[in-house]
Protein backbone atom coordinates (compact mmCIF):
# COMPACT_ATOMS: atom_id res chain seq x y z
CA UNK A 1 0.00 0.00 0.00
CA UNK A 2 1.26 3.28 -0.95
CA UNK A 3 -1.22 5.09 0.54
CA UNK A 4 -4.59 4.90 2.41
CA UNK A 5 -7.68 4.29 0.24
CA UNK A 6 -9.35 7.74 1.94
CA UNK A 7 -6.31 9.88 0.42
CA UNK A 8 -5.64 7.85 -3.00
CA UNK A 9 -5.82 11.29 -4.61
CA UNK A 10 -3.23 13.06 -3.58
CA UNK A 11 -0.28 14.53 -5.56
CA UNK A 12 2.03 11.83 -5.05
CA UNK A 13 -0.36 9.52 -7.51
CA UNK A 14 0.86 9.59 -11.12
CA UNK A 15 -2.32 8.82 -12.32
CA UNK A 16 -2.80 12.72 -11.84
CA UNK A 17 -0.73 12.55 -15.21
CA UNK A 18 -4.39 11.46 -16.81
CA UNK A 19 -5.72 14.66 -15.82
CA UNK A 20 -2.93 16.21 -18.37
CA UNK A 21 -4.74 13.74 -21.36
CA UNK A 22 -5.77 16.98 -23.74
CA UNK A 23 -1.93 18.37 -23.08
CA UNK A 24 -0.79 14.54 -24.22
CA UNK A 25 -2.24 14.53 -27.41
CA UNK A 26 -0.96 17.94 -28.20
CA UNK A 27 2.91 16.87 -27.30
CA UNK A 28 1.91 13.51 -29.41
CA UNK A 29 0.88 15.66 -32.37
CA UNK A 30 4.22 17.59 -32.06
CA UNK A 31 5.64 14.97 -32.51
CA UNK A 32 4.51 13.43 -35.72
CA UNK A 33 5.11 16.91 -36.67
CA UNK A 34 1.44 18.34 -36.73
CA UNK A 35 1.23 20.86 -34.71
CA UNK A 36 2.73 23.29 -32.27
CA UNK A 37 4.38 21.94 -29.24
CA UNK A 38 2.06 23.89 -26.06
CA UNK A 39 3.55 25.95 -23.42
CA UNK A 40 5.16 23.38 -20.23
CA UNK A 41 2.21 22.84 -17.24
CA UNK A 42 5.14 23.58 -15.19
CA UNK A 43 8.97 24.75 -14.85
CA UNK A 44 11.41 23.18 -12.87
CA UNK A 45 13.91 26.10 -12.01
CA UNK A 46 17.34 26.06 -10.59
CA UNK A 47 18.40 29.51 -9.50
CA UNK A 48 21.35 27.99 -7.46
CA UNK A 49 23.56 24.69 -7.85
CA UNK A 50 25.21 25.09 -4.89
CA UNK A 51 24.35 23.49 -1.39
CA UNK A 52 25.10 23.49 2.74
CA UNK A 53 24.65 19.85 2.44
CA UNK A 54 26.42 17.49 0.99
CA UNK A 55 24.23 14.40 0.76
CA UNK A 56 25.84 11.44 -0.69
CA UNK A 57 23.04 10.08 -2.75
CA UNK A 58 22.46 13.05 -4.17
CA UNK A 59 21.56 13.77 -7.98
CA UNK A 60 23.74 16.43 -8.68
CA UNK A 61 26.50 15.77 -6.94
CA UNK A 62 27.98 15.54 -10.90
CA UNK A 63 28.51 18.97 -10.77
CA UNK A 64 28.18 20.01 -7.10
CA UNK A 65 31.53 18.11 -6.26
CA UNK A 66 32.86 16.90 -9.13
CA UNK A 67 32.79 20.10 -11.18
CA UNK A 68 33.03 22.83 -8.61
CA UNK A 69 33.83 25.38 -11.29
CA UNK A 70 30.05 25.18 -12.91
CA UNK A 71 28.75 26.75 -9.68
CA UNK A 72 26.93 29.81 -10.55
CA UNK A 73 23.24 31.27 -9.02
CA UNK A 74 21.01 33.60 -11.16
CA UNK A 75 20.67 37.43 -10.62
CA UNK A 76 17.67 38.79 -9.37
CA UNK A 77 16.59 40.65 -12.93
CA UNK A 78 16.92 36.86 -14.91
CA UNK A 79 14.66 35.54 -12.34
CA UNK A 80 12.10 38.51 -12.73
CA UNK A 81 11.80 38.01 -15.96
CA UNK A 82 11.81 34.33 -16.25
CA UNK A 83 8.62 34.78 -14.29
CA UNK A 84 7.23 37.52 -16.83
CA UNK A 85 8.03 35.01 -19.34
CA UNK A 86 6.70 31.72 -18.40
CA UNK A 87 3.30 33.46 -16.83
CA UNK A 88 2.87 35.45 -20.40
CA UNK A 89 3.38 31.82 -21.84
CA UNK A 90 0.51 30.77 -19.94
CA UNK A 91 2.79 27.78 -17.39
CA UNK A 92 0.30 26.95 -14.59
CA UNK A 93 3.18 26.63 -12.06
CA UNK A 94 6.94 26.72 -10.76
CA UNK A 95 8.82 24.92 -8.21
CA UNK A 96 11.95 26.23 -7.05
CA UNK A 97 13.89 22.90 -7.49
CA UNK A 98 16.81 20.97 -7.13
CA UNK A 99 20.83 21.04 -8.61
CA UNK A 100 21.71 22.60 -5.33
CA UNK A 101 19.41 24.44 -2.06
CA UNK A 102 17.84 27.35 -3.89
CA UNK A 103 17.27 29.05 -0.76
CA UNK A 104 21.24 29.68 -0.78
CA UNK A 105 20.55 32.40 -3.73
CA UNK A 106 19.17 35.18 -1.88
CA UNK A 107 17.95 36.99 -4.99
CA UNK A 108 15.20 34.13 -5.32
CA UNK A 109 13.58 36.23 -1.69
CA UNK A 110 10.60 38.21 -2.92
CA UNK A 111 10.01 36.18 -6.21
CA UNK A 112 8.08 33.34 -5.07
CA UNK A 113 4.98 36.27 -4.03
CA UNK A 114 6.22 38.18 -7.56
CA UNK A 115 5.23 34.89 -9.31
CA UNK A 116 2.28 34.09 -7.53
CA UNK A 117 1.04 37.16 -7.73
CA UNK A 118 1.70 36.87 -12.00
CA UNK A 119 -0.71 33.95 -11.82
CA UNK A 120 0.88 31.14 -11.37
CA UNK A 121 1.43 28.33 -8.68
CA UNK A 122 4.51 27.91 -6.64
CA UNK A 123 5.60 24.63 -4.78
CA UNK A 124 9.72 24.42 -3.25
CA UNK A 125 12.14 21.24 -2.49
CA UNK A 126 14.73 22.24 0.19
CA UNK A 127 16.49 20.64 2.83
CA UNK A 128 14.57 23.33 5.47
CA UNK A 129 18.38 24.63 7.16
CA UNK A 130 17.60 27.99 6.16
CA UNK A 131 14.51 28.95 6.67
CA UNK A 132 14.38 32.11 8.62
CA UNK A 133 10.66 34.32 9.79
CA UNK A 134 10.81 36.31 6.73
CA UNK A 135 11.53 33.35 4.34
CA UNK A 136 8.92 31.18 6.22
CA UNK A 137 6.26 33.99 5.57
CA UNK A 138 6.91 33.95 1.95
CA UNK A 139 7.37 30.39 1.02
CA UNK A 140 3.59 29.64 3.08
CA UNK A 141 2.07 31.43 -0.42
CA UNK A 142 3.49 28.05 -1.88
CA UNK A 143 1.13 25.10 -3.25
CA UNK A 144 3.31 22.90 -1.11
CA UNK A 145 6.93 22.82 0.44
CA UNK A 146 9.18 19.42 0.57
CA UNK A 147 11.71 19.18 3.17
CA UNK A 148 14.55 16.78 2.67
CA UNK A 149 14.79 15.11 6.44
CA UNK A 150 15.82 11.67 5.97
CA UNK A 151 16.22 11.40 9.56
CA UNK A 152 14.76 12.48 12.90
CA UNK A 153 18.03 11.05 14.57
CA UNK A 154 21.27 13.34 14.30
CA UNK A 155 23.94 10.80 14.44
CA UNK A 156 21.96 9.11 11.21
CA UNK A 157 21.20 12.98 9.53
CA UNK A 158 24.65 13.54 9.69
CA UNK A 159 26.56 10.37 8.45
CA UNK A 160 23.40 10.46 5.26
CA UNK A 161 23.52 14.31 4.93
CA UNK A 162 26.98 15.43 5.59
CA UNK A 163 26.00 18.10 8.37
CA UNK A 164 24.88 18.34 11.86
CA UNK A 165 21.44 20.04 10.81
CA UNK A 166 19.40 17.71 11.96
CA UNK A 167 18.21 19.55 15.21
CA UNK A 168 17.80 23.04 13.27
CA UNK A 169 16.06 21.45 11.20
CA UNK A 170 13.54 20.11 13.37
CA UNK A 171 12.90 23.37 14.96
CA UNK A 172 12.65 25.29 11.41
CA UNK A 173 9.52 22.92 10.82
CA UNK A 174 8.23 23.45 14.02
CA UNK A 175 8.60 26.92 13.46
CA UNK A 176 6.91 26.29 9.87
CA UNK A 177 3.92 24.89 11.21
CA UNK A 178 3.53 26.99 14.07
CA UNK A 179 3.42 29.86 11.43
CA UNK A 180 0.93 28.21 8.68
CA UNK A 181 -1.36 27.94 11.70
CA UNK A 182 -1.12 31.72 12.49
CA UNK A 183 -0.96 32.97 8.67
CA UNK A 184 -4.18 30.66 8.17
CA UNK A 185 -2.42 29.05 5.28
CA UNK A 186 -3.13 26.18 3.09
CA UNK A 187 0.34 25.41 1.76
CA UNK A 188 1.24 21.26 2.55
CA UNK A 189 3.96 20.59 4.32
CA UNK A 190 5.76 17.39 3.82
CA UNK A 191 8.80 15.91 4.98
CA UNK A 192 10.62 13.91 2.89
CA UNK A 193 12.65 10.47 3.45
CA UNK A 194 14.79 8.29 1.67
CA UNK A 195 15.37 5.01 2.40
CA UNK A 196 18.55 4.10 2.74
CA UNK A 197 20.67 1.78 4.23
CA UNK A 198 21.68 4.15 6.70
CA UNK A 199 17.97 5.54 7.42
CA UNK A 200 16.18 2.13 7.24
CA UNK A 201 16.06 1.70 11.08
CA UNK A 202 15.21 5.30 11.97
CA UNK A 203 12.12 6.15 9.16
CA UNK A 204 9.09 5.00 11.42
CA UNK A 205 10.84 7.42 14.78
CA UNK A 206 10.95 9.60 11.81
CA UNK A 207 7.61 9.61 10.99
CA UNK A 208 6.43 9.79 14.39
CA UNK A 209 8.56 12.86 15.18
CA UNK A 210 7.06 15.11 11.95
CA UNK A 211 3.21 14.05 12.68
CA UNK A 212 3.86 15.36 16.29
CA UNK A 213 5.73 18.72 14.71
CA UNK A 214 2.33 18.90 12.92
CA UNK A 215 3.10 18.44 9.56
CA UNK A 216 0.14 17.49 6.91
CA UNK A 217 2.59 15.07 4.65
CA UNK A 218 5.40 12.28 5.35
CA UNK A 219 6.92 10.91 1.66
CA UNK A 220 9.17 7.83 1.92
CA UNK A 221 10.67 6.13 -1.41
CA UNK A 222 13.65 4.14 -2.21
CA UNK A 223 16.95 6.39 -3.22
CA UNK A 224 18.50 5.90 -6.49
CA UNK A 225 22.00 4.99 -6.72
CA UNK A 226 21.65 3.35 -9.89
CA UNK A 227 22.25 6.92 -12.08
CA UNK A 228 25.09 6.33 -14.77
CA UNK A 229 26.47 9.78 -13.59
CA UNK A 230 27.14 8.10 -10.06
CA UNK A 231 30.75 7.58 -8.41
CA UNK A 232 29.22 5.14 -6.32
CA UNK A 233 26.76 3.72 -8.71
CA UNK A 234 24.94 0.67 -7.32
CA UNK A 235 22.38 -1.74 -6.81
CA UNK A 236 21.17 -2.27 -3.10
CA UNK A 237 20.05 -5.34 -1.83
CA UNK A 238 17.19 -4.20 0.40
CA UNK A 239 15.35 -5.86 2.70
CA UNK A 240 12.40 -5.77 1.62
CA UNK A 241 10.17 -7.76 3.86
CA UNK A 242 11.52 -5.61 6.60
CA UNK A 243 10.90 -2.59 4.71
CA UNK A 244 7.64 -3.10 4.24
CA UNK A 245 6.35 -3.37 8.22
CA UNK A 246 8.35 -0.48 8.45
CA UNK A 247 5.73 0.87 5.77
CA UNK A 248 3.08 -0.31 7.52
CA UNK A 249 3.83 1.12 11.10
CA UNK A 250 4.09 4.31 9.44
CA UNK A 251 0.57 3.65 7.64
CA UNK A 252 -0.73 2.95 11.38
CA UNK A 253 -0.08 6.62 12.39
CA UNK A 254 -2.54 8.10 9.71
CA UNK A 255 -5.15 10.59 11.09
CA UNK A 256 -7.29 13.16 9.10
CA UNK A 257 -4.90 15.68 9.31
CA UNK A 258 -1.73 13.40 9.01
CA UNK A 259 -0.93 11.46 5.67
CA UNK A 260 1.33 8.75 4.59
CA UNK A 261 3.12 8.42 1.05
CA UNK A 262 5.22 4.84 0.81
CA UNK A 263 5.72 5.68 -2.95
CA UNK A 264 7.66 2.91 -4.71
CA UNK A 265 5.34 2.77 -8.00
CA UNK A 266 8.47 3.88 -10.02
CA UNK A 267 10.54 0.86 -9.14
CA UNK A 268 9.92 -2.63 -9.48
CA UNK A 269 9.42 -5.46 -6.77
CA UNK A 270 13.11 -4.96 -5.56
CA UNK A 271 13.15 -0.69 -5.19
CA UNK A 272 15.51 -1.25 -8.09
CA UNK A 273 14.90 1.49 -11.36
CA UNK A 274 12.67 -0.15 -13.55
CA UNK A 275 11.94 1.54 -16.88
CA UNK A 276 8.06 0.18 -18.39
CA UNK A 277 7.76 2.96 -21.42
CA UNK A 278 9.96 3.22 -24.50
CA UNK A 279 10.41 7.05 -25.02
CA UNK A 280 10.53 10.23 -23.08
CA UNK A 281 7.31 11.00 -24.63
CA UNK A 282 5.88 13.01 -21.51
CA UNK A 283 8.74 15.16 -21.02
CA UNK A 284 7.74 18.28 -22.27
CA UNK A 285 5.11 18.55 -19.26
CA UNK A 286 7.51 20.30 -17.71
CA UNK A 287 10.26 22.58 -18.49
CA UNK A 288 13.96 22.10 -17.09
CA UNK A 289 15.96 25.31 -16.50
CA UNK A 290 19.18 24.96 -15.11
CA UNK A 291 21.57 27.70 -13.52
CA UNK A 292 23.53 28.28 -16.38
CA UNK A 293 19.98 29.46 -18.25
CA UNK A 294 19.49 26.73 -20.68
CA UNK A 295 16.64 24.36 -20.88
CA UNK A 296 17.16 20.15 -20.82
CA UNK A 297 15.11 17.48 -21.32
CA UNK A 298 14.10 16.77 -17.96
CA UNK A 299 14.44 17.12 -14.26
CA UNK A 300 16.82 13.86 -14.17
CA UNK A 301 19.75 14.92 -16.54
CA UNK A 302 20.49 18.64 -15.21
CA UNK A 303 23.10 20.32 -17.20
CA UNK A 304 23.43 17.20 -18.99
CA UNK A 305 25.05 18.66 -22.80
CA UNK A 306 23.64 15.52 -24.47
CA UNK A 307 20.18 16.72 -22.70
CA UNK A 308 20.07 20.44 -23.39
CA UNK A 309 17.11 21.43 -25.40
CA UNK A 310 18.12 23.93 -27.80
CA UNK A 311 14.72 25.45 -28.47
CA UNK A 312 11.66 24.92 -27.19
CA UNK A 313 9.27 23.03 -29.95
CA UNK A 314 12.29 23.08 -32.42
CA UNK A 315 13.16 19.88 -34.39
CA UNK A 316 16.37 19.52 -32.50
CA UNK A 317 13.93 19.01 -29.35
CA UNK A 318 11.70 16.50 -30.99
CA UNK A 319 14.49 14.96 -32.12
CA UNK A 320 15.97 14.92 -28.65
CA UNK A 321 12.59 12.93 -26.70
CA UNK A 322 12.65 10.36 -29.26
CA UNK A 323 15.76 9.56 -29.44
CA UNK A 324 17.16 8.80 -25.88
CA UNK A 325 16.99 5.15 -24.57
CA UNK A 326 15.83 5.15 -21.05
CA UNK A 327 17.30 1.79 -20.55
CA UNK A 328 20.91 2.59 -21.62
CA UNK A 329 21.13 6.49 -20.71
CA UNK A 330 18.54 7.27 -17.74
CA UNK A 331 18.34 5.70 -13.81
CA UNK A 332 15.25 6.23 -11.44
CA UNK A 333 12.92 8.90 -14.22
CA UNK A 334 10.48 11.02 -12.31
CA UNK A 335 8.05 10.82 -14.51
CA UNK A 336 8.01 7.24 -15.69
CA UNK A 337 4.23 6.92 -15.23
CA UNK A 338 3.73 10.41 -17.60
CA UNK A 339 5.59 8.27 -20.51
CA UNK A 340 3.99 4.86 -19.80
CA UNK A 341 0.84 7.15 -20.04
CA UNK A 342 1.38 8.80 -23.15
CA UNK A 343 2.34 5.20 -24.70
CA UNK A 344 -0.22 3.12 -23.72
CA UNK A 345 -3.26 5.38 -23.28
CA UNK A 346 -2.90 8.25 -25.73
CA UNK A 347 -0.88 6.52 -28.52
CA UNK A 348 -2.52 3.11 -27.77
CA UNK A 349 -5.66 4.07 -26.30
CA UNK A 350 -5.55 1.17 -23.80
CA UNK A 351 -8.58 2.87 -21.94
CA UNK A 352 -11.46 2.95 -24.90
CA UNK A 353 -12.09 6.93 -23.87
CA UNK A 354 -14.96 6.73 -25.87
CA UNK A 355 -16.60 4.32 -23.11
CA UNK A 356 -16.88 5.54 -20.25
């Protein structure tokens, strides 16, 4: 079980991606080359690839350690009018993202109300360390806010995370939630956990530390160390049996105002990546901007060269989603579900539409 029956739509569920259907078929007549490829639902922007942590699972540790010299935040004018831009466009959303802690670019303070307040829907992944009161204020305008925790124990935070945060960051939620309560807000808050060999032991004391904190959301999936891009690239040999009560203790704690997301759909039996589409076909659901300003393919192969879209709609783009090989070039894909969607119920028509 991934989740309880009473919350089975929630925004972890990829079968929200059915909900895009009429912004399928318009991507799948792009690209047989009859018609215009739409505007993203969403963008994925990285206004800073740096970070205070230094996780080692993480998925951009490529260019966070290993290329030191690509570090480089936007100004506050480029983000401005990034905003203009996508909102004229007509994007329904943007999440300040990942390649780094984008709270570490200080220019990004003031722009998440600037692009609300264009139209659109914000939503932020951080790992919570620096939230201060007038940050907190701000960011509870957001659709939702992920916080990286991992762990509610320090000793295990720090050996996973590379800092002792742990503690800070326990408060900064508290102080999160304490705030959304004042403020009247409706933002989610959800803290986030990877399972790990390192965090296996500690995720159910995890989860009951963040329901008492008073947070709406606790997300728990398997990490991927599988990424071609990886130093130590491997497979893990979970225990999955073990795992699994682990999952269900964590189920047990559900209230009304307290949900659990065991999200493993994107794997197979093992938590090991498990590709079931062909193509990328979904990808251009959402729009990858990285810190040096250019656009890729997706959220999984930041500042990628092989992956950088060189114009929105253009042939080279088209050219670009059918011709990677998710089996050969791409690990754990975030939106696996989107493609097997596209495939086998807009291309195939699997689900007879017509027959409700």
């Amino acid at each position: 079980m991934e989740w309880a029956n009473v919350s089975k739509y929630n925004s972890f569920n990829s079968y929200k991606g059915l909900t895009y259907y009429d912004h399928y078929q318009k991507i799948g007549a792009w690209l047989k080359n009859e018609g215009r490829l739409p505007a993203p639902i969403e963008a994925s922007l990285d206004p800073m690839n740096a970070c205070n942590d230094i996780c080692y699972y993480c998925n951009s540790q490529c260019y966070l350690r290993d290329h030191p010299s690509k570090l480089q935040q936007w100004d506050r004018q480029f983000i401005a009018d990034t905003l203009v831009r996508l909102a004229d466009w007509g994007v329904g959303a943007f999440c300040w993202g990942g390649g780094g802690e984008s709270l570490m670019n200080r220019n990004i303070r003031g722009m998440t109300k600037f692009g609300i307040d264009l139209g659109m829907e914000c939503a932020i992944i951080t790992n919570g360390a620096l939230l201060d009161d007038e940050l907190i204020d701000e960011l509870l305008l957001c659709r939702w806010i992920g916080i990286s925790l991992d762990s509610c124990v320090p000793q295990v935070y720090e050996v996973v995370r590379g800092r002792d945060d742990c503690v800070k960051v326990l408060s900064n939620i508290a102080k999160l939630v304490k705030r959304k309560a004042e403020l009247k807000s409706k933002t989610d808050i959800c803290a986030k956990v990877l399972i790990l060999p390192e965090t296996i032991d500690t995720i159910a004391e995890t989860c009951q530390v963040v329901k008492q904190l008073g947070v709406q959301d606790f997300h728990v999936r398997p990490v991927d160390l599988e990424r071609n891009d990886f130093k130590v690239a491997q497979r893990l040999n979970l225990d999955i049996p073990k795992i699994q009560g682990i999952f269900e203790e964590c189920h047990a704690m559900e209230t009304p105002t307290f949900h659990v997301y065991t999200v493993t759909h994107k794997y197979n039996n093992d938590f090991h990546v498990e590709h079931k589409f062909k193509k990328c076909l979904a990808s251009p659901l959402v729009m990858q901007i990285c810190t040096d300003k250019k656009t890729y393919l997706c959220v999984d192969h930041r500042l990628d060269p092989r992956f950088e879209v060189k114009g929105w709609g253009s042939a080279q783009h088209r050219e670009l989603v059918l011709g990677v090989n998710p089996d050969k070039e791409c690990g754990k894909c975030t939106w696996s579900e989107y493609n097997r969607q596209m495939e086998e119920c807009v291309t195939e028509d699997r689900l007879c539409r017509n027959f409700p």
